[in-house]
N, C-alpha and C. Protein backbone atom coordinates (compact mmCIF):
# COMPACT_ATOMS: atom_id res chain seq x y z
N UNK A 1 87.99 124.59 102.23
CA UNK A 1 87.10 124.77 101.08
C UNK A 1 87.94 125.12 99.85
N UNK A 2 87.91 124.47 98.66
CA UNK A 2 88.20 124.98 97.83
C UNK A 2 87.83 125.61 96.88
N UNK A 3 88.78 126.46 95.79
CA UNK A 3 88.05 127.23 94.83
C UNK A 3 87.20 127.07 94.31
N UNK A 4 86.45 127.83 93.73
CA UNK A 4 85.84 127.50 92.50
C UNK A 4 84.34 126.26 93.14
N UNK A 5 84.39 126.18 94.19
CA UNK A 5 83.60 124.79 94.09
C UNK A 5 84.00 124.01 93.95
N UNK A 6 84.94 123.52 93.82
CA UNK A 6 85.85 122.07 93.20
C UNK A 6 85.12 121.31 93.94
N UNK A 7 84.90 120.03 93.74
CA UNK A 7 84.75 118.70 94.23
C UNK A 7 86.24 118.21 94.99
N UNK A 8 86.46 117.55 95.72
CA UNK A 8 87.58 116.67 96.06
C UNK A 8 86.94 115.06 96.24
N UNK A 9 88.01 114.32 95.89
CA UNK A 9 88.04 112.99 96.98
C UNK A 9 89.56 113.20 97.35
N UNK A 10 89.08 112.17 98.28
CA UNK A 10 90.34 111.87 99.35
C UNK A 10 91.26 110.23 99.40
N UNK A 11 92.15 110.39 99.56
CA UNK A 11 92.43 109.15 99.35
C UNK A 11 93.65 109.36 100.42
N UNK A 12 93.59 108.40 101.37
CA UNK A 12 94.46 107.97 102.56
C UNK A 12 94.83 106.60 102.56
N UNK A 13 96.58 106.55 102.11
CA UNK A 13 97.07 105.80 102.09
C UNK A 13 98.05 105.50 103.63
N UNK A 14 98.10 104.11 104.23
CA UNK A 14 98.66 103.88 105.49
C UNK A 14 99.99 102.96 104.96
N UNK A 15 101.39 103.58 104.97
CA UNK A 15 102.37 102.92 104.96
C UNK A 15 102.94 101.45 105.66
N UNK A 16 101.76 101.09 106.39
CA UNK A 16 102.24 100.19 107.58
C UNK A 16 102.53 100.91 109.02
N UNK A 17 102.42 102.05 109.16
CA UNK A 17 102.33 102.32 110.51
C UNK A 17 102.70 101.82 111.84
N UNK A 18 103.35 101.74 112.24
CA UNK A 18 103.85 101.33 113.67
C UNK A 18 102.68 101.81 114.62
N UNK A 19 102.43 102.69 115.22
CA UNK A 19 101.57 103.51 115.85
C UNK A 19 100.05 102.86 115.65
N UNK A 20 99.34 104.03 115.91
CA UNK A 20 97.88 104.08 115.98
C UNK A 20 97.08 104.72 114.92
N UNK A 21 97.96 104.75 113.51
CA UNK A 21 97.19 105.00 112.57
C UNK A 21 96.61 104.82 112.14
N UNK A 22 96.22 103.61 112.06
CA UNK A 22 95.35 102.89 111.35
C UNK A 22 94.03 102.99 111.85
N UNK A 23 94.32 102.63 113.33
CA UNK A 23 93.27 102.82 113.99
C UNK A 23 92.11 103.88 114.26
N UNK A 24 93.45 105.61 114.39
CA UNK A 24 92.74 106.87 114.52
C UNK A 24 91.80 106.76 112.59
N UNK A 25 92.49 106.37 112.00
CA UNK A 25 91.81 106.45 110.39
C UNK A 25 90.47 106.08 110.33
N UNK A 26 90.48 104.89 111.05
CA UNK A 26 89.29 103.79 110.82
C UNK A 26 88.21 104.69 111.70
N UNK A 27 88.37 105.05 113.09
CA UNK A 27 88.08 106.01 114.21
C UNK A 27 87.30 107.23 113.23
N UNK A 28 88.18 107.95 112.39
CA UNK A 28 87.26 109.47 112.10
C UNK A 28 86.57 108.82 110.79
N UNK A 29 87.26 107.84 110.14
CA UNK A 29 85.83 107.91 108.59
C UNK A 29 84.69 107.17 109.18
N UNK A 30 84.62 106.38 110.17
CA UNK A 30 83.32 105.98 111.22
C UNK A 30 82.48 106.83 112.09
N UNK A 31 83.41 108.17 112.33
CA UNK A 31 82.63 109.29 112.92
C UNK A 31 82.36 110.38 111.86
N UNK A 32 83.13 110.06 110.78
CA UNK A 32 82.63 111.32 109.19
C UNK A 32 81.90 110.01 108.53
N UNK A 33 80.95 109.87 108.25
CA UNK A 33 80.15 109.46 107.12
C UNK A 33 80.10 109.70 105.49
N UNK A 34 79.77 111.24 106.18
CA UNK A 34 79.04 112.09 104.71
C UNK A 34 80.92 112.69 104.22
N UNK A 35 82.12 112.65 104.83
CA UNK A 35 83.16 112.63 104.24
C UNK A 35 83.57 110.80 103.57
N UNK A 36 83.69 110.97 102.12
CA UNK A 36 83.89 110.08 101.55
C UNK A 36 85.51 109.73 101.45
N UNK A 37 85.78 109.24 102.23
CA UNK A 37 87.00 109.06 101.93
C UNK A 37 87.75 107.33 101.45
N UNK A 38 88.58 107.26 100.00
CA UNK A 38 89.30 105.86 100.18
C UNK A 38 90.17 105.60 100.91
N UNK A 39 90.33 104.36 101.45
CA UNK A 39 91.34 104.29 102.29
C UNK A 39 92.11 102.87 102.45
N UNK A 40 93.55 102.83 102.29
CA UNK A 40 94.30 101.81 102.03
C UNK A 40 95.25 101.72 102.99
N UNK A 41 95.90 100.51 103.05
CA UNK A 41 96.49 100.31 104.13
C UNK A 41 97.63 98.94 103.91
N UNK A 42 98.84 99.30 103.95
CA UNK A 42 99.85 98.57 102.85
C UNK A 42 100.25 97.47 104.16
N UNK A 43 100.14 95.84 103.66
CA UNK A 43 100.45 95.24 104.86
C UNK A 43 102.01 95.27 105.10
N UNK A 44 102.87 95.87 104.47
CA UNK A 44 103.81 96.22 105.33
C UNK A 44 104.49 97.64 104.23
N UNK A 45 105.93 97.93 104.86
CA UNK A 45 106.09 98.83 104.89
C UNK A 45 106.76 99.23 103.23
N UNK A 46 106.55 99.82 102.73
CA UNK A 46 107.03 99.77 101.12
C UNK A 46 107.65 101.60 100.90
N UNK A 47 107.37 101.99 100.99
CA UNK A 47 108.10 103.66 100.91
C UNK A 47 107.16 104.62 100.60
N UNK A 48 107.06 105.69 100.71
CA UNK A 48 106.91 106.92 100.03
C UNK A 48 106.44 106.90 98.77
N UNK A 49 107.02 106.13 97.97
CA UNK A 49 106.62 106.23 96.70
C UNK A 49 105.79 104.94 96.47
N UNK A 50 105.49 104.35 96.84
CA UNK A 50 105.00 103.14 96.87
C UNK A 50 103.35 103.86 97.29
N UNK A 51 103.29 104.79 98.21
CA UNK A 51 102.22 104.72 98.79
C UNK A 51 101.25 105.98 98.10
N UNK A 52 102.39 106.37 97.23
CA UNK A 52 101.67 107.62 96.23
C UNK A 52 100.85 106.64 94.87
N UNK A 53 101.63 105.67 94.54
CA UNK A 53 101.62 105.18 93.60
C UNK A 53 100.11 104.35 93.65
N UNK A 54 100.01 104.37 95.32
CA UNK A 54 98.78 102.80 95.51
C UNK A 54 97.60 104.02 95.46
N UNK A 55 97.58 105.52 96.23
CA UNK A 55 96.50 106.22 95.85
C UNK A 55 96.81 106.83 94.35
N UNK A 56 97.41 106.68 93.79
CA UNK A 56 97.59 107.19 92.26
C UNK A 56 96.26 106.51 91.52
N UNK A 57 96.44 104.83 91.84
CA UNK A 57 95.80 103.67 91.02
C UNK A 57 94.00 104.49 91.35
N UNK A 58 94.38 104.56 92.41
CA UNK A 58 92.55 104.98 92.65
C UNK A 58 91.87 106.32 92.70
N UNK A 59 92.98 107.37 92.13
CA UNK A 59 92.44 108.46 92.29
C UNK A 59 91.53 108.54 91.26
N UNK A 60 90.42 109.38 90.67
CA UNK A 60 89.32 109.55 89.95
C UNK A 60 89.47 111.00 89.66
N UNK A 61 89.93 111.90 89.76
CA UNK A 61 89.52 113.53 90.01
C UNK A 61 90.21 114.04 88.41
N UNK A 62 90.16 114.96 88.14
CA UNK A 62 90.88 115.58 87.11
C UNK A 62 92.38 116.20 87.47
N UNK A 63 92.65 116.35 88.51
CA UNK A 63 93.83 116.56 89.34
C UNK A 63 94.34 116.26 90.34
N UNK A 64 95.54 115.77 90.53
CA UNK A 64 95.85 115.36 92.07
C UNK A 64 97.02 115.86 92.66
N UNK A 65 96.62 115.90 93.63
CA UNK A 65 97.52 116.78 94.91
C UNK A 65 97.66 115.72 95.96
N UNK A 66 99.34 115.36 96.07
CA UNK A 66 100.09 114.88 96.68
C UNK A 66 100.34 115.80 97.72
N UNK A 67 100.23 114.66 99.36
CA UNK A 67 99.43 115.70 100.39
C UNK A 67 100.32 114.76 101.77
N UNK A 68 101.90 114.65 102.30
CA UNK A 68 102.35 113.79 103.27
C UNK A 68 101.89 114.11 104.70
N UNK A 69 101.41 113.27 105.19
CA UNK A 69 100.37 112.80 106.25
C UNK A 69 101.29 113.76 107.34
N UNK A 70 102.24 114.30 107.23
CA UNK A 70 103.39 115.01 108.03
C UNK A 70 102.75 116.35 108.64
N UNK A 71 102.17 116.68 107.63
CA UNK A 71 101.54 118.45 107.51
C UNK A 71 102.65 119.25 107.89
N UNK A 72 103.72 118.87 107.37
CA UNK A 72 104.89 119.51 106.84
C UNK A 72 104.41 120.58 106.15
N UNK A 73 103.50 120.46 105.35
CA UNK A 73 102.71 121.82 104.45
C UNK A 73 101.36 122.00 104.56
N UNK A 74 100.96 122.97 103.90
CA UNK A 74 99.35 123.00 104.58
C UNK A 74 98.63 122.80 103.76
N UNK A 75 97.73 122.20 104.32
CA UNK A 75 96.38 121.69 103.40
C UNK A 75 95.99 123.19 103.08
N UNK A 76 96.23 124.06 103.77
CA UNK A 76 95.12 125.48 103.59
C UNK A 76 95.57 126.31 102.48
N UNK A 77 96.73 125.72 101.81
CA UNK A 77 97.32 126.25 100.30
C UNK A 77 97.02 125.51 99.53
N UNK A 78 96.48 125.07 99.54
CA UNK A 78 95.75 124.14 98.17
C UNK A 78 95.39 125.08 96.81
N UNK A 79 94.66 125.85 97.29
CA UNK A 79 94.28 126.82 96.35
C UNK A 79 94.99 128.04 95.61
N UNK A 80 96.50 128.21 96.46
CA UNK A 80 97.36 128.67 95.83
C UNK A 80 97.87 127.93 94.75
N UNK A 81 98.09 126.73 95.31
CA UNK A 81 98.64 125.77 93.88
C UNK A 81 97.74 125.42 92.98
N UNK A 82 96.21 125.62 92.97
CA UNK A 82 95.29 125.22 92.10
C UNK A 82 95.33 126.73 91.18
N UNK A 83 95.31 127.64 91.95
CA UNK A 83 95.48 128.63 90.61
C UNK A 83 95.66 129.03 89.51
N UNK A 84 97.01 129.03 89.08
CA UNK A 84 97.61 128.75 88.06
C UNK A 84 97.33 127.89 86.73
N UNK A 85 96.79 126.86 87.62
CA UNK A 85 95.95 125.77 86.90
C UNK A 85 94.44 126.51 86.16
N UNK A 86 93.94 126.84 87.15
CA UNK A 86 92.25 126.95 86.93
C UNK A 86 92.52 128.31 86.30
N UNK A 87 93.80 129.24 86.25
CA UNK A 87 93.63 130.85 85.56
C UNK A 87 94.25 130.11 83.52
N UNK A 88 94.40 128.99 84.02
CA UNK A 88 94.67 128.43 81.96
C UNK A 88 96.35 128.92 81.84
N UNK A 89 97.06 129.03 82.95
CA UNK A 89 98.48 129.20 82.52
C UNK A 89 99.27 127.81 82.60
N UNK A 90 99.15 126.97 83.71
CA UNK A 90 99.73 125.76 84.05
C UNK A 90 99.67 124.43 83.65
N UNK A 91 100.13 123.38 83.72
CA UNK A 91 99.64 121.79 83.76
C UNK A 91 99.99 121.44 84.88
N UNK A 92 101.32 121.78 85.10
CA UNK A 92 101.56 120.97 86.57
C UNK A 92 102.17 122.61 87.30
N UNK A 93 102.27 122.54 88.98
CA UNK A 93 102.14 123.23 89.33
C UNK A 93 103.31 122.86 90.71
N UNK A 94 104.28 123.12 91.16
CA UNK A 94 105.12 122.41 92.03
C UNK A 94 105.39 123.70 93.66
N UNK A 95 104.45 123.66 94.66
CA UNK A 95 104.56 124.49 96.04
C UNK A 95 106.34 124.59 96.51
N UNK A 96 106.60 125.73 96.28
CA UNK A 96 108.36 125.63 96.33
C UNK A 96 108.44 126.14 98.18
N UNK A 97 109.31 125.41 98.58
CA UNK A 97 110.14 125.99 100.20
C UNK A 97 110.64 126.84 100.13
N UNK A 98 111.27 127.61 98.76
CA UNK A 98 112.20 128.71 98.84
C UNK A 98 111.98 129.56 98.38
N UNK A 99 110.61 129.86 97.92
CA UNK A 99 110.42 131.07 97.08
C UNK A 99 108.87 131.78 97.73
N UNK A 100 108.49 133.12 98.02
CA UNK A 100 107.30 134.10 98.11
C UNK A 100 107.61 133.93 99.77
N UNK A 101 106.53 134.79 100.20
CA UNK A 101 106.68 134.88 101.54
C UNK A 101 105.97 134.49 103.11
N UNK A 102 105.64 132.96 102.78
CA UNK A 102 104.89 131.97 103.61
C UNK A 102 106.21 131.93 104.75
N UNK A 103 105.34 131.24 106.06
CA UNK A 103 105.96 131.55 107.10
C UNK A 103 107.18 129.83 106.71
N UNK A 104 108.12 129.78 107.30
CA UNK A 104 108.67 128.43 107.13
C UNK A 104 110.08 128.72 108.46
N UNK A 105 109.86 127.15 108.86
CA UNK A 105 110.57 127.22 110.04
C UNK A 105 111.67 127.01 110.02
N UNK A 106 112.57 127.75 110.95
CA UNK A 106 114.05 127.42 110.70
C UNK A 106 114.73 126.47 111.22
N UNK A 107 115.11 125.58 110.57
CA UNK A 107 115.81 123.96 110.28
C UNK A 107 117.51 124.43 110.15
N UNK A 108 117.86 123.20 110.07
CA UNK A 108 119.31 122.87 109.45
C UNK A 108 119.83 122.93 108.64
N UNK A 109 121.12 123.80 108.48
CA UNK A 109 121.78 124.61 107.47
C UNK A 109 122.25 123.53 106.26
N UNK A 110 123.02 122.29 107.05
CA UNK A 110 123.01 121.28 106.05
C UNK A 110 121.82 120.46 105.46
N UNK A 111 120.67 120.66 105.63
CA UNK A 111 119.52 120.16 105.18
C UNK A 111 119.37 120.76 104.13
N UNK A 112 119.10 122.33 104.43
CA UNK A 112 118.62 122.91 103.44
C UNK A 112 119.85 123.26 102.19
N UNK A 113 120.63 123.11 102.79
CA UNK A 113 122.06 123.32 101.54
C UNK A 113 121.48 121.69 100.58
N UNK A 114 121.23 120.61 101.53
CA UNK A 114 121.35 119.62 100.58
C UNK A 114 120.13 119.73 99.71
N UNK A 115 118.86 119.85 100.48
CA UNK A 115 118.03 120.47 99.28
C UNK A 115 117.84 121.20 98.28
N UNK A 116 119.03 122.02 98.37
CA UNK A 116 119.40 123.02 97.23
C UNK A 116 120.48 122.28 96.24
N UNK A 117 121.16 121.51 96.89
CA UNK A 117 122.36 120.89 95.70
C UNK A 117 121.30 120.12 94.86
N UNK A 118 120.31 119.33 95.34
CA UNK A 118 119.67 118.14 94.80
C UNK A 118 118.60 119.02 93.90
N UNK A 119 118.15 119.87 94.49
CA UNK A 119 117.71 120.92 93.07
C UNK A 119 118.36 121.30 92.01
N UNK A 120 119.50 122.09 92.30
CA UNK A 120 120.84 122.22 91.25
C UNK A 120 120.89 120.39 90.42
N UNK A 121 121.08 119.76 91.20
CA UNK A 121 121.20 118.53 89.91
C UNK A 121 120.27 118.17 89.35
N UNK A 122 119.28 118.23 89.83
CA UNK A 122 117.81 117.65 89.25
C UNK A 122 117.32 119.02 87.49
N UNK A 123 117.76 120.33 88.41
CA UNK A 123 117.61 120.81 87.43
C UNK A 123 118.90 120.98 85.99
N UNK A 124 119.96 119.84 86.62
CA UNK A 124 120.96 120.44 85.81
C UNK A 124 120.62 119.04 84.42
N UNK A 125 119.94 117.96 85.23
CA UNK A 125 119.21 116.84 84.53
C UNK A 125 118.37 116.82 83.23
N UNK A 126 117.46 117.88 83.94
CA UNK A 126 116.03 118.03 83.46
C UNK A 126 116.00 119.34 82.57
N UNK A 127 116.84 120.14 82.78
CA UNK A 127 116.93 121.16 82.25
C UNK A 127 116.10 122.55 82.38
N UNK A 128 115.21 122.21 83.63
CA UNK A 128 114.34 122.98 84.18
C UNK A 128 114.96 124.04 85.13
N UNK A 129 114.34 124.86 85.49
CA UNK A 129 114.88 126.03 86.67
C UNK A 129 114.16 125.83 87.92
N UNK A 130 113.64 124.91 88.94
CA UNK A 130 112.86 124.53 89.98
C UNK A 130 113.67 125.04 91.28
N UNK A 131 113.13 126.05 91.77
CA UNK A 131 113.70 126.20 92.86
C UNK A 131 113.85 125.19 93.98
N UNK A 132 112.68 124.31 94.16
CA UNK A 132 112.52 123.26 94.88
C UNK A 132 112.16 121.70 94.00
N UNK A 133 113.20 121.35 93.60
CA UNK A 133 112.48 120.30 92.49
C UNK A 133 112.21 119.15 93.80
N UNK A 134 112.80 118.73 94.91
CA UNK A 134 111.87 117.51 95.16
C UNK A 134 111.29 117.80 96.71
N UNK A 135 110.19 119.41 96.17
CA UNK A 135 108.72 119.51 97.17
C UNK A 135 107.98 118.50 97.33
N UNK A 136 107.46 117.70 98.26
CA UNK A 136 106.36 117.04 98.75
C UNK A 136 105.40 117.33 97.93
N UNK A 137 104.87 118.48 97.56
CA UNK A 137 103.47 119.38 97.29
C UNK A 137 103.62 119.95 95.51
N UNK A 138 102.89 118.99 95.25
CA UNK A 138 102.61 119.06 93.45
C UNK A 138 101.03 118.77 93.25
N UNK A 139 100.60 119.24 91.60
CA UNK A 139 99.27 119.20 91.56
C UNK A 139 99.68 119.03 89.74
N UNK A 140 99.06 117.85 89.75
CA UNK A 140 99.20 117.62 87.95
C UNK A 140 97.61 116.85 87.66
N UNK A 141 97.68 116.93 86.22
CA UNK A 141 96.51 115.86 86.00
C UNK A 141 96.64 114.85 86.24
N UNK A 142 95.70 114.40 86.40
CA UNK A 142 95.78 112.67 86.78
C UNK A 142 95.99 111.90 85.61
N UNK A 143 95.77 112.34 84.65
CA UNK A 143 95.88 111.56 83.54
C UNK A 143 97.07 111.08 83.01
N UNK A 144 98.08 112.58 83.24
CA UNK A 144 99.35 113.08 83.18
C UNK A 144 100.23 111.92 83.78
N UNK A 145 99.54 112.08 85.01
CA UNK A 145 101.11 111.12 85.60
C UNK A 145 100.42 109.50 85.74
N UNK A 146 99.24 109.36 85.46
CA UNK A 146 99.07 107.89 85.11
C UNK A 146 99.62 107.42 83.73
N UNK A 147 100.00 108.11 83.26
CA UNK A 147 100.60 107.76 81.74
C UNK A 147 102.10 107.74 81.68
N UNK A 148 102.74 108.18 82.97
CA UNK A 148 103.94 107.65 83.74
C UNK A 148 104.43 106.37 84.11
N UNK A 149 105.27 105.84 83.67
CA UNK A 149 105.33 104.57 84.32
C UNK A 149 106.23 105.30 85.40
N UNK A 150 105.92 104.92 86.86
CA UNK A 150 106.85 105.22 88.24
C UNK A 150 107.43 103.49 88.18
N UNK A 151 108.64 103.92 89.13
CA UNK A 151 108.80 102.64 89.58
C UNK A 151 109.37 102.72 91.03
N UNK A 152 110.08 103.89 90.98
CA UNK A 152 110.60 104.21 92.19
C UNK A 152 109.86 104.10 93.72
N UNK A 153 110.28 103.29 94.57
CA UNK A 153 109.17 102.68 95.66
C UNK A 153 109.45 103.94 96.86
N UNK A 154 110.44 104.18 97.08
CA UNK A 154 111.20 105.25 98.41
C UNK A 154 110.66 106.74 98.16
N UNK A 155 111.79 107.79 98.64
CA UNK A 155 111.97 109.26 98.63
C UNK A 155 112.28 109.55 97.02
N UNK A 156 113.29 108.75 96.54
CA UNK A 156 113.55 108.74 95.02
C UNK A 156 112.75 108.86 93.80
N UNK A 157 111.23 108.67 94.44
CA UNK A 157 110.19 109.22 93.85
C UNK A 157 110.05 110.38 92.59
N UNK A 158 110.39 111.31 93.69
CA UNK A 158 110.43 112.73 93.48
C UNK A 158 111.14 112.85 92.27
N UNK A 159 112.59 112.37 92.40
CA UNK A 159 113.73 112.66 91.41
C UNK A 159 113.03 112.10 90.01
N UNK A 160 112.48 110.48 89.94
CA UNK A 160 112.31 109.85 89.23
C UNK A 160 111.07 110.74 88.35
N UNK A 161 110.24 111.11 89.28
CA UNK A 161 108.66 112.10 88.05
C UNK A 161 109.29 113.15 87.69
N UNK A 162 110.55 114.24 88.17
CA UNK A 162 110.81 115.57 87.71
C UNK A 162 111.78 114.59 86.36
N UNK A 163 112.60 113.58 86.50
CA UNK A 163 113.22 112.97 84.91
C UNK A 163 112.31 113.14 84.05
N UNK A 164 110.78 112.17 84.40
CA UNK A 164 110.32 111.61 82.92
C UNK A 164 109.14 113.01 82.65
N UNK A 165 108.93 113.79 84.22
CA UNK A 165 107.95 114.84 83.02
C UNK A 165 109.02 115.57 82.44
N UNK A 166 109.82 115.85 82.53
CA UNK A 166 110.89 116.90 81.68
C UNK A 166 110.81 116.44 80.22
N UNK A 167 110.48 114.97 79.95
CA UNK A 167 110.17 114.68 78.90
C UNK A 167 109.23 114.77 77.88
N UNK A 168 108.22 115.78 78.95
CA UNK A 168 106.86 115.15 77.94
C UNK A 168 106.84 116.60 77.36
N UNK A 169 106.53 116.92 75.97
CA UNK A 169 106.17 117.94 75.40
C UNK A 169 105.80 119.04 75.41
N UNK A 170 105.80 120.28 75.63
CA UNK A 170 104.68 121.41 75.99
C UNK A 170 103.96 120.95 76.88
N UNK A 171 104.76 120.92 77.84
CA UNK A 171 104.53 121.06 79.52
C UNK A 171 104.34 121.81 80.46
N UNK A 172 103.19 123.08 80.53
CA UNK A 172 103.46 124.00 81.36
C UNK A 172 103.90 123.76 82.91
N UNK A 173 104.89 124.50 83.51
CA UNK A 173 105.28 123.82 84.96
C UNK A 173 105.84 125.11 85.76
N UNK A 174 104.62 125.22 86.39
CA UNK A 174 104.57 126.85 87.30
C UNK A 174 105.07 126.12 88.83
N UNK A 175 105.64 127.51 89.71
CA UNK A 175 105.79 127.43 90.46
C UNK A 175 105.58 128.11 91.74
N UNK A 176 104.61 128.01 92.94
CA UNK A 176 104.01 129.60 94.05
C UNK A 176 105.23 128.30 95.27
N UNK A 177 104.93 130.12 95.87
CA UNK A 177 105.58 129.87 96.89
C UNK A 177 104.91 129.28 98.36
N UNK A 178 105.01 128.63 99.21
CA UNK A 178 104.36 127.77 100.03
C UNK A 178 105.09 128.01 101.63
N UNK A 179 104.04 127.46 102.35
CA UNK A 179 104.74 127.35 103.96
C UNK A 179 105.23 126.42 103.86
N UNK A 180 106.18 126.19 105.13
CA UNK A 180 106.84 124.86 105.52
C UNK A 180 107.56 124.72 106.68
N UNK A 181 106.07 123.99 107.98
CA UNK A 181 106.20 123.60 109.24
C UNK A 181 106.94 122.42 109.16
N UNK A 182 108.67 122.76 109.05
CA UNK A 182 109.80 121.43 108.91
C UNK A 182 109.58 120.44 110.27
N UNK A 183 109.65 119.29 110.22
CA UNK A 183 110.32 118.56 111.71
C UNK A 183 111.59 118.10 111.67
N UNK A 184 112.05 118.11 112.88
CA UNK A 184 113.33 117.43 113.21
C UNK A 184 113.41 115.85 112.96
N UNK A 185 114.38 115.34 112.95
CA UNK A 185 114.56 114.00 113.57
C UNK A 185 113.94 113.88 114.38
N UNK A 186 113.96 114.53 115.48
CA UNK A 186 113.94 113.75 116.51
C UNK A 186 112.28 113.70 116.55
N UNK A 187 111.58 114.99 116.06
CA UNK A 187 110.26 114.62 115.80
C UNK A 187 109.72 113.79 114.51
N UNK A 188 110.67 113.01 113.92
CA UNK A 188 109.64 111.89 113.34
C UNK A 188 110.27 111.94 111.84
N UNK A 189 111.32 113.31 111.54
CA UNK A 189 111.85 112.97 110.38
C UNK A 189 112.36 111.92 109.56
N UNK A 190 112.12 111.79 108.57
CA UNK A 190 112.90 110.54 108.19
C UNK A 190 113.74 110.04 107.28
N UNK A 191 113.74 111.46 106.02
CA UNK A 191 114.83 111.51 104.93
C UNK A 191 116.51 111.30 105.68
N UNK A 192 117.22 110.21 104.82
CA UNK A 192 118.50 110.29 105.47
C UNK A 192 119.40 110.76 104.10
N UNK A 193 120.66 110.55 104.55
CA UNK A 193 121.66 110.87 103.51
C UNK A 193 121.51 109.42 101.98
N UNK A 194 121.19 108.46 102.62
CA UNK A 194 121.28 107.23 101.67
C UNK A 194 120.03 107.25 100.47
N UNK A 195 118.96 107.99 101.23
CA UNK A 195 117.84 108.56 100.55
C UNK A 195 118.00 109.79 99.28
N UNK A 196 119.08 111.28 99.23
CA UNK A 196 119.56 111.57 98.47
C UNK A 196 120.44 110.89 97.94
N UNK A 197 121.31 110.10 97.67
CA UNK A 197 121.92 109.19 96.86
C UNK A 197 121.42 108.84 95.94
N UNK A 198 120.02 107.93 96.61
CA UNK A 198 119.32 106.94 95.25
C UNK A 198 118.63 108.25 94.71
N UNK A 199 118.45 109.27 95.44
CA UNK A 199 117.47 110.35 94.12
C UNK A 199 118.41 110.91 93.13
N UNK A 200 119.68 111.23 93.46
CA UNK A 200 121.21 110.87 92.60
C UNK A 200 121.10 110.24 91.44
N UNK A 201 120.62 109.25 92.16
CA UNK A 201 121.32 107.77 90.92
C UNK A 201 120.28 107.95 90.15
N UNK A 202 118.76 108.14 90.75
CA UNK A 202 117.44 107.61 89.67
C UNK A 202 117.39 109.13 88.80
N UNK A 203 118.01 110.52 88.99
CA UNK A 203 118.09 111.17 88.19
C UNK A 203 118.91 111.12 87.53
N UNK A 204 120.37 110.13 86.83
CA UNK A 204 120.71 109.85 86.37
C UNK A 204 120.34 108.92 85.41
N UNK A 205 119.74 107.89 85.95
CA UNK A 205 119.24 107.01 85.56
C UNK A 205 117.96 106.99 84.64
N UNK A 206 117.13 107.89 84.95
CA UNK A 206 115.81 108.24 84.12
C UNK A 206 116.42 109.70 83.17
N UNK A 207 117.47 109.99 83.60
CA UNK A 207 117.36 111.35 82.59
C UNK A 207 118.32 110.80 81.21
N UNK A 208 118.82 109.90 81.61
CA UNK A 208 120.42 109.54 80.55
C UNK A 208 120.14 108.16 80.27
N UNK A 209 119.92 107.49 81.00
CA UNK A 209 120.10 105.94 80.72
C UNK A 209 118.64 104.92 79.87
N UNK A 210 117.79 105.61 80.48
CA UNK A 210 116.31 105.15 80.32
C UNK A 210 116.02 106.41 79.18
N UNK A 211 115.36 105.99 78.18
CA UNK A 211 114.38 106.56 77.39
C UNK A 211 112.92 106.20 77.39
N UNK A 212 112.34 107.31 78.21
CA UNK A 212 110.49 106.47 78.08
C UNK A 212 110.23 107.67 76.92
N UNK A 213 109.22 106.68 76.05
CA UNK A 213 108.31 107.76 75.55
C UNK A 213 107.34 108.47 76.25
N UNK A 214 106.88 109.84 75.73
CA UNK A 214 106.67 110.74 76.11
C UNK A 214 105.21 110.70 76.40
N UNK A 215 104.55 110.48 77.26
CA UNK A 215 102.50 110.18 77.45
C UNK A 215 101.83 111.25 76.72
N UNK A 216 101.00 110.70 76.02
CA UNK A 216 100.14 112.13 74.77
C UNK A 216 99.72 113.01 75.66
């Protein structure tokens, strides 16, 4: 339930799936009715960012919350990150791994070192202080980042929206602290080393090389 009463829609995007996703999907919005949910389904496999971008086109809400099918994080903080927003301090709002005192599981020392270098550059880019600049778990207007051009299809995503909002004007950009039920490899992870690279290059690339103007 969320604050305030909020309304939600939902929007479930299917990467191409190997498995039985598609299927369990089709399975519960046939047994939920009165849950309205959109639902897309990419005939093959395009990335991460590709599949934010296809529920981006159709979201409707005044805000959206980017939500990986992983439950790497919890749906049940939603309302921590809506806060900020709905108390008139925020615009965008980014659930950090490293900061307040949510439970989070203990992973790999070189993981989390690399998630910290790629913060250090992102923020050394952007000029921001993000403890976690490329969290899964953000909440901006919709308007906001439809006035983004993305292009980035992969993980590089991330890097590519913390470049061009750094750009946009009187930007408020808060940050709460969040859980984070990590998986392994071997359970299904899938960021590799070649994946920080291109978020490397595209924060180079959008912070120095590319000039977008700034969305009103």
């Amino acid at each position: 339930m969320l604050t305030h009463s909020i309304e939600k829609e939902i929007i479930v995007v299917n990467d191409c799936s190997k498995d039985d996703t598609d299927l369990m999907i089709r399975e519960y919005i046939d047994d939920n009715p009165n849950t309205p949910i959109k639902y897309f389904s990419h005939p093959h496999n395009q990335g991460k960012g590709a599949a934010i971008q296809t529920g981006l086109q159709a979201a409707t809400g005044d805000y959206l919350i980017i939500q990986d099918a992983d439950l790497e994080y919890d749906p049940k903080e939603y309302n921590l990150l809506l806060e900020p927003i709905l108390s008139g301090h925020a615009d965008i709002v980014y659930g950090s791994r490293f900061m307040g005192g949510q439970p989070h599981r203990i992973l790999f020392f070189w993981h989390t070192l690399g998630n910290k270098l790629l913060t250090f550059i992102s923020n050394l880019f952007t000029n921001m202080n993000l403890t976690d600049a490329h969290t899964c778990y953000k909440v901006i207007r919709t308007s906001t980042i439809k006035g983004i051009p993305l292009v980035e299809k992969r993980f590089a995503f991330d890097a590519e929206l913390n470049a061009k909002i750094a750009r946009i004007p009187k930007l408020r950009i808060y940050e709460v602290g969040i859980s984070y039920y990590g998986r392994t490899f071997a359970e299904g992870k899938k960021i590799r080393l070649r994946d920080a690279v291109r978020s490397i290059y595209s924060l180079v690339k959008y912070s120095v090389f590319c000039r977008m103007r700034a969305p009103k």
